[in-house]
Protein backbone atom coordinates (compact mmCIF):
# COMPACT_ATOMS: atom_id res chain seq x y z
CA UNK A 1 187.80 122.21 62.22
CA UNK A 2 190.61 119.83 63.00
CA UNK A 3 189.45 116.28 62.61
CA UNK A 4 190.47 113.91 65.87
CA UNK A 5 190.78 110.40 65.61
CA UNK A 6 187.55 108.65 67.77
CA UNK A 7 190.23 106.89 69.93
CA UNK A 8 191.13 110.31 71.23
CA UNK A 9 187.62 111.20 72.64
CA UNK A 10 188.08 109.44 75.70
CA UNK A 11 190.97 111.05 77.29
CA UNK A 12 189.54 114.05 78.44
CA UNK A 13 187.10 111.70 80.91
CA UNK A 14 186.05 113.47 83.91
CA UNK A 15 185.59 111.57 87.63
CA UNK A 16 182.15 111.63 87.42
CA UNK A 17 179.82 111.07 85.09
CA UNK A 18 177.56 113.64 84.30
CA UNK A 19 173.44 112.72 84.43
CA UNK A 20 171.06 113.12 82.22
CA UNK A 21 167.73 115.38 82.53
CA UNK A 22 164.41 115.41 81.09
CA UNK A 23 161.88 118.77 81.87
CA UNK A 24 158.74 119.48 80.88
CA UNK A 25 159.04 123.14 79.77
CA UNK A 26 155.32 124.06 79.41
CA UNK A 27 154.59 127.47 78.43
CA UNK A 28 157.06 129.98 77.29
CA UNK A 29 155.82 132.23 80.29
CA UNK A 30 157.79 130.36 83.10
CA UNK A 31 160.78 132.20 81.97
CA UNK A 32 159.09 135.11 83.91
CA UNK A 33 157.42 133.12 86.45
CA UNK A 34 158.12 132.22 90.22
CA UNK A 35 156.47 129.04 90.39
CA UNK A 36 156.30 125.19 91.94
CA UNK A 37 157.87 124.09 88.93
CA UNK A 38 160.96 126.98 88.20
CA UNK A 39 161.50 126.68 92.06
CA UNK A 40 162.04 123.13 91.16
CA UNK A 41 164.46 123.97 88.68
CA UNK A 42 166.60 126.45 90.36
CA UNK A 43 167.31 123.67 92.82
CA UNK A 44 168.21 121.33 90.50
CA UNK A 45 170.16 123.64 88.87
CA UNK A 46 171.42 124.52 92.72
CA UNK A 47 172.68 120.59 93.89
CA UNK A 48 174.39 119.63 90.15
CA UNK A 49 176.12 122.55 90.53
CA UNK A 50 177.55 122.04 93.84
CA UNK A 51 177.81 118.15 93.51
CA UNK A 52 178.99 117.70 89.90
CA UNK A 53 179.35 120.78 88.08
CA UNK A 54 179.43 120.08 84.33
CA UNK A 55 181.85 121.07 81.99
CA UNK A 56 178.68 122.04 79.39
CA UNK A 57 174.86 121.35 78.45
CA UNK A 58 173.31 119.74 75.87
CA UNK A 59 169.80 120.11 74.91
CA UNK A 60 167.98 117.94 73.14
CA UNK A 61 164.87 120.72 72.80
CA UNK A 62 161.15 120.07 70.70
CA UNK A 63 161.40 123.38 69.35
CA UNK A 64 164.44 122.62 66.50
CA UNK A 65 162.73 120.32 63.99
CA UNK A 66 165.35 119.48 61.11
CA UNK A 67 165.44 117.34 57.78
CA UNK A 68 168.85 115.47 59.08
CA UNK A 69 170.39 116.36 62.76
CA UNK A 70 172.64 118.77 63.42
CA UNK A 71 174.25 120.32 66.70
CA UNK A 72 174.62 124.42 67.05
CA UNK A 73 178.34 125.39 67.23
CA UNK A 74 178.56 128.80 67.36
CA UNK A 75 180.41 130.58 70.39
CA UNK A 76 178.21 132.61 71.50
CA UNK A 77 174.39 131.17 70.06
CA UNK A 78 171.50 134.03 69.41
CA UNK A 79 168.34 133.75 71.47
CA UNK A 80 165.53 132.61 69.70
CA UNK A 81 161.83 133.94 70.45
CA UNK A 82 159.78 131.05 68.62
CA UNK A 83 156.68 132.49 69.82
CA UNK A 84 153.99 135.07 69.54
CA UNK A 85 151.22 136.95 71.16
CA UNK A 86 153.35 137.16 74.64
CA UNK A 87 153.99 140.34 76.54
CA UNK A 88 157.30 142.26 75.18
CA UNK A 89 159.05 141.63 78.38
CA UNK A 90 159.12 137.73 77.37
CA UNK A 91 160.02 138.64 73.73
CA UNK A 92 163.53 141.05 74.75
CA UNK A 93 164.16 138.03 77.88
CA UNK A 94 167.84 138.33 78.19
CA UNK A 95 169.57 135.04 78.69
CA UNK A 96 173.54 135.63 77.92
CA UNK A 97 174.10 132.18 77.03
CA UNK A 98 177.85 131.19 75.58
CA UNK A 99 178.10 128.35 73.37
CA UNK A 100 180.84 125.14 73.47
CA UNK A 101 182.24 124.96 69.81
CA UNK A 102 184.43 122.19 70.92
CA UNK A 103 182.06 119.63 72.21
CA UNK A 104 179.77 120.51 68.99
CA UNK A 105 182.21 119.73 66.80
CA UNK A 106 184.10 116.80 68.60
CA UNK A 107 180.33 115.48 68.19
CA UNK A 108 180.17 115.77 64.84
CA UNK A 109 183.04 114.62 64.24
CA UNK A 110 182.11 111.53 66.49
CA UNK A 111 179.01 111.16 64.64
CA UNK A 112 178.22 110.53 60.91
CA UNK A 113 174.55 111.05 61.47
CA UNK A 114 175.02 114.81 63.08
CA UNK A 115 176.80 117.36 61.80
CA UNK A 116 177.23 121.14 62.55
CA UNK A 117 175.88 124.63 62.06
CA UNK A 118 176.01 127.80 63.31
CA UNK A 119 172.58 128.77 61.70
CA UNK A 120 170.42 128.13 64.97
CA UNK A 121 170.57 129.00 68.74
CA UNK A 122 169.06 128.59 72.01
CA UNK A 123 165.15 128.08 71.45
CA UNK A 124 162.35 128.66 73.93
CA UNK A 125 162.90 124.76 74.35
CA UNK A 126 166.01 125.83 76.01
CA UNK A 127 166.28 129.38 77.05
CA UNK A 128 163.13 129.12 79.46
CA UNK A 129 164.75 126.55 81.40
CA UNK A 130 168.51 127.17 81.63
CA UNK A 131 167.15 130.74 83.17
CA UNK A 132 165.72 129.03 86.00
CA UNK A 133 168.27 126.18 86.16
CA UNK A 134 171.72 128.45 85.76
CA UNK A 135 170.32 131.87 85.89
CA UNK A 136 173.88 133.29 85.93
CA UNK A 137 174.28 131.57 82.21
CA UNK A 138 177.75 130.04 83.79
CA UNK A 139 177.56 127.12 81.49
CA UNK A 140 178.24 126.59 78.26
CA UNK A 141 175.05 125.06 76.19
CA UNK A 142 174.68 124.19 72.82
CA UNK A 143 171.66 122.05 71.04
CA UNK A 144 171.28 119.16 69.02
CA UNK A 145 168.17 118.87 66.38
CA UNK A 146 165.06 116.78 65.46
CA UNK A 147 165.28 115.24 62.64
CA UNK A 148 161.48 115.17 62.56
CA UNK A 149 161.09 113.03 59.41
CA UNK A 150 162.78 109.97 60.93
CA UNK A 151 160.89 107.33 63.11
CA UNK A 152 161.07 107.24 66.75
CA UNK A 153 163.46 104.32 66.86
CA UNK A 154 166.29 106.35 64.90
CA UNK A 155 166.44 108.68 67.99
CA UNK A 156 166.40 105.86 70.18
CA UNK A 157 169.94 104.66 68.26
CA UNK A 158 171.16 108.21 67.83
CA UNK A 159 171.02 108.96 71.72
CA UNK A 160 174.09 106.69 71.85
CA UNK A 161 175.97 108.40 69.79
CA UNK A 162 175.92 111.37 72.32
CA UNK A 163 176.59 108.77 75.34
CA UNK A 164 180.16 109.86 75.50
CA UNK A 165 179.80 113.21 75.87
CA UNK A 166 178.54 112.24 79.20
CA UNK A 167 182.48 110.99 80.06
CA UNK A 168 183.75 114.65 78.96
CA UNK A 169 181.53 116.20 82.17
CA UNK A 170 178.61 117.42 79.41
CA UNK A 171 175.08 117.02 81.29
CA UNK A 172 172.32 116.35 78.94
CA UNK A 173 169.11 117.79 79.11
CA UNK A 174 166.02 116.99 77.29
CA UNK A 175 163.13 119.42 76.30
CA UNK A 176 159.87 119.09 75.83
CA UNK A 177 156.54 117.38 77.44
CA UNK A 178 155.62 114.18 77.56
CA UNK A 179 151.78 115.04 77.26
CA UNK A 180 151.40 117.78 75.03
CA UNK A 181 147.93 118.46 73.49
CA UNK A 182 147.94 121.94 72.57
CA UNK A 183 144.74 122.30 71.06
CA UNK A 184 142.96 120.71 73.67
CA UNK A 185 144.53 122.89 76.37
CA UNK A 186 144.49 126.08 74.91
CA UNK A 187 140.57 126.53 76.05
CA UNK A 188 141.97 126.57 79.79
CA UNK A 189 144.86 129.46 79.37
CA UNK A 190 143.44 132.06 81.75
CA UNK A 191 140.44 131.17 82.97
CA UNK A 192 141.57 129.50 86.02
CA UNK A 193 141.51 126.16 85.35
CA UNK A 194 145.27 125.51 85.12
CA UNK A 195 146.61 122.53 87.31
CA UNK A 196 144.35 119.78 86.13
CA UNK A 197 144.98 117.03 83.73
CA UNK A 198 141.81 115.71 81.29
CA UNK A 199 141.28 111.89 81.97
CA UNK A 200 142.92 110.63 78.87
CA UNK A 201 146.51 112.93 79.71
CA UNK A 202 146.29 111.27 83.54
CA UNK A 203 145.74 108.07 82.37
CA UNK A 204 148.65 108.43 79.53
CA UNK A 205 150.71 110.36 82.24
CA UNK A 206 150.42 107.30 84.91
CA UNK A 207 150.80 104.82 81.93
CA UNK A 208 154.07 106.54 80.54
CA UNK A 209 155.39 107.09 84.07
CA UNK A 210 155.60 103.40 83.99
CA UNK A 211 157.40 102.78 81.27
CA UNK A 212 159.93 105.50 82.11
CA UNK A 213 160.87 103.74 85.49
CA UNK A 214 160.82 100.30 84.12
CA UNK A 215 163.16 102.11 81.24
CA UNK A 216 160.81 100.05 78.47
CA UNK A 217 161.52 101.95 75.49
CA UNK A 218 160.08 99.51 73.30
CA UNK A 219 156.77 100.21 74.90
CA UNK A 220 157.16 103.61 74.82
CA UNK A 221 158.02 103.83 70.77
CA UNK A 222 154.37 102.55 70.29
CA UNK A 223 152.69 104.44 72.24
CA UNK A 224 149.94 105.37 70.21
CA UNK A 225 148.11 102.03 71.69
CA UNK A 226 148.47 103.07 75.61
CA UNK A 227 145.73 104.68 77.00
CA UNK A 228 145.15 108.10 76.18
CA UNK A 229 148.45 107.43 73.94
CA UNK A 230 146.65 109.19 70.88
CA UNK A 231 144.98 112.31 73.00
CA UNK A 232 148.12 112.91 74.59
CA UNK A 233 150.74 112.50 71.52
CA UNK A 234 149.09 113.79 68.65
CA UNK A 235 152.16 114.79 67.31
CA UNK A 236 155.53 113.32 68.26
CA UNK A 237 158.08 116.88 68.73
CA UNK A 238 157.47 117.48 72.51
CA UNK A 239 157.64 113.50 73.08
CA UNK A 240 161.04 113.00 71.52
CA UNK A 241 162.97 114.51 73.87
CA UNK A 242 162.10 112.51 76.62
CA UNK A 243 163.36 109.03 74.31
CA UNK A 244 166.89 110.79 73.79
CA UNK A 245 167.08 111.19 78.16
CA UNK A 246 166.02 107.64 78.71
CA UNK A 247 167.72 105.92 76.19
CA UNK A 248 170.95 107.50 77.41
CA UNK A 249 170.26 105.27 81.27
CA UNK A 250 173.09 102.65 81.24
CA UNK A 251 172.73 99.93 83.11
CA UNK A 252 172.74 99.90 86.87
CA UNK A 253 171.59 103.84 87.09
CA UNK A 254 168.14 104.36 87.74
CA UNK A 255 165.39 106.98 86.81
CA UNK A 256 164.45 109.25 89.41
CA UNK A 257 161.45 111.22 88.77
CA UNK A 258 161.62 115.51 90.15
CA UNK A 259 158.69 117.02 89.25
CA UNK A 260 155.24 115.91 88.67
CA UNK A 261 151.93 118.24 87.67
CA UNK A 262 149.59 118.11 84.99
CA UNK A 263 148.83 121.71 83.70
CA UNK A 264 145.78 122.95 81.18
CA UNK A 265 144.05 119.75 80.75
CA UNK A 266 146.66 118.53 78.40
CA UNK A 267 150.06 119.46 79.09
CA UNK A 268 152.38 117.27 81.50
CA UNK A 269 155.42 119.08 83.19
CA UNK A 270 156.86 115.28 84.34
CA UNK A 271 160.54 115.67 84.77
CA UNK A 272 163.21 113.20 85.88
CA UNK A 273 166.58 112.45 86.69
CA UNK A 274 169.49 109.90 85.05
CA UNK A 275 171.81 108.72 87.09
């Protein structure tokens, strides 16, 4: 890998700079779906592409939880099916992805907290929404880990580290769900009771909301104190994502949220918009 000089990063600086995405993936299973929410997708997928088509994505995804952080820099990344107990069709999914080897390295280089690997790929935290986003794969995409034994401020200060990136035409896309309370939702998986949200995941959902439009990160770090903060958060992988998108807002842009739905009691499919 040749080693560039930091002063060098910014030359390559496109016209516009590219946004930054959250989306709540939910279940594997909306890889195969034609739904509210992948319809939602494919259009957002749809107006970047025709207003500001990015040079690459990076994914910030739940599902690739590391000791230290590290970005995937392989050409041409494996699909990974982190799952089980799905029907085969979801497990042999085709998504022919290409990596960017350049922008994963330039960022390591950049960084001295991340640093690369070609031992990973393009998780379900990834894979099941870049179908629906750029179903014809014509982006390059590459991921950067969770370092999941760090506190939630670290990520906070790590998110600038990738701010540049956004200068080079990358869009940045974080994965995972704001709510997530597995065990409390599995109960409704097929049985009909899907778009509903338990009292303590709307009142966490409409608290967090909040936060994410007043771009109050502080507030959302501790969130274990909001309402339903606890219920909806037990553990922190799906919520980490969503710090990474908003701490990458710079001043004057504003969040803009896309989608909106509570799903099996305890799952929120929020999504928004930087820019």
């Amino acid at each position: 890998m040749t080693i560039l000089p930091k002063e060098l990063f910014s030359l390559e600086k496109t016209n516009h700079i590219q946004p930054v995405w959250f989306v709540g993936h939910g279940s594997p299973m909306n890889a195969l779906a034609d739904n509210p929410f992948t319809q939602h997708l494919n259009q957002l997928g749809k107006t970047v592409l025709e207003q500001n088509t990015p040079k690459a994505v990076l994914i910030i995804s739940a599902h690739w939880l590391t000791r230290g952080t590290f970005v995937q820099a392989s050409a041409k990344p494996k699909i990974i099916y982190d799952f089980g107990g799905f029907p085969p069709a979801l497990h042999t999914f085709p998504y022919p992805a290409v990596g960017d080897s350049e922008e994963a390295n330039l960022l390591a280089t950049h960084s001295g907290k991340i640093h690369a690997t070609t031992e990973w790929g393009l998780d379900h935290g990834a894979w099941t929404v870049l179908c629906h986003l750029f179903p014809n794969a014509e982006l390059p995409c590459f991921e950067v880990s969770i370092d999941y034994g760090q506190p939630l401020e670290y990520h906070v200060s790590l998110a600038q580290e990738l701010q540049f990136l956004r200068e080079r035409g990358v869009l940045i896309l974080g994965s995972g769900n704001i709510v997530h309370n597995l065990r409390a939702s599995m109960a409704n998986l097929g049985n009909g009771r899907e778009a509903f949200g338990y009292d303590w995941a709307q009142e966490f959902d409409a608290w967090s909301s909040q936060k994410i439009q007043d771009k109050d990160l502080k507030a959302l770090i501790n969130y274990e104190g909001a309402p339903g903060g606890m219920e909806s958060v037990p553990t922190p992988d799906h919520y980490i994502p969503m710090l990474y998108s908003l701490a990458l807002a710079r001043k004057g842009e504003d969040v803009h949220f896309t989608y909106d739905e509570l799903v099996y009691g305890g799952i929120s499919m929020r999504c928004f918009e930087i820019k």
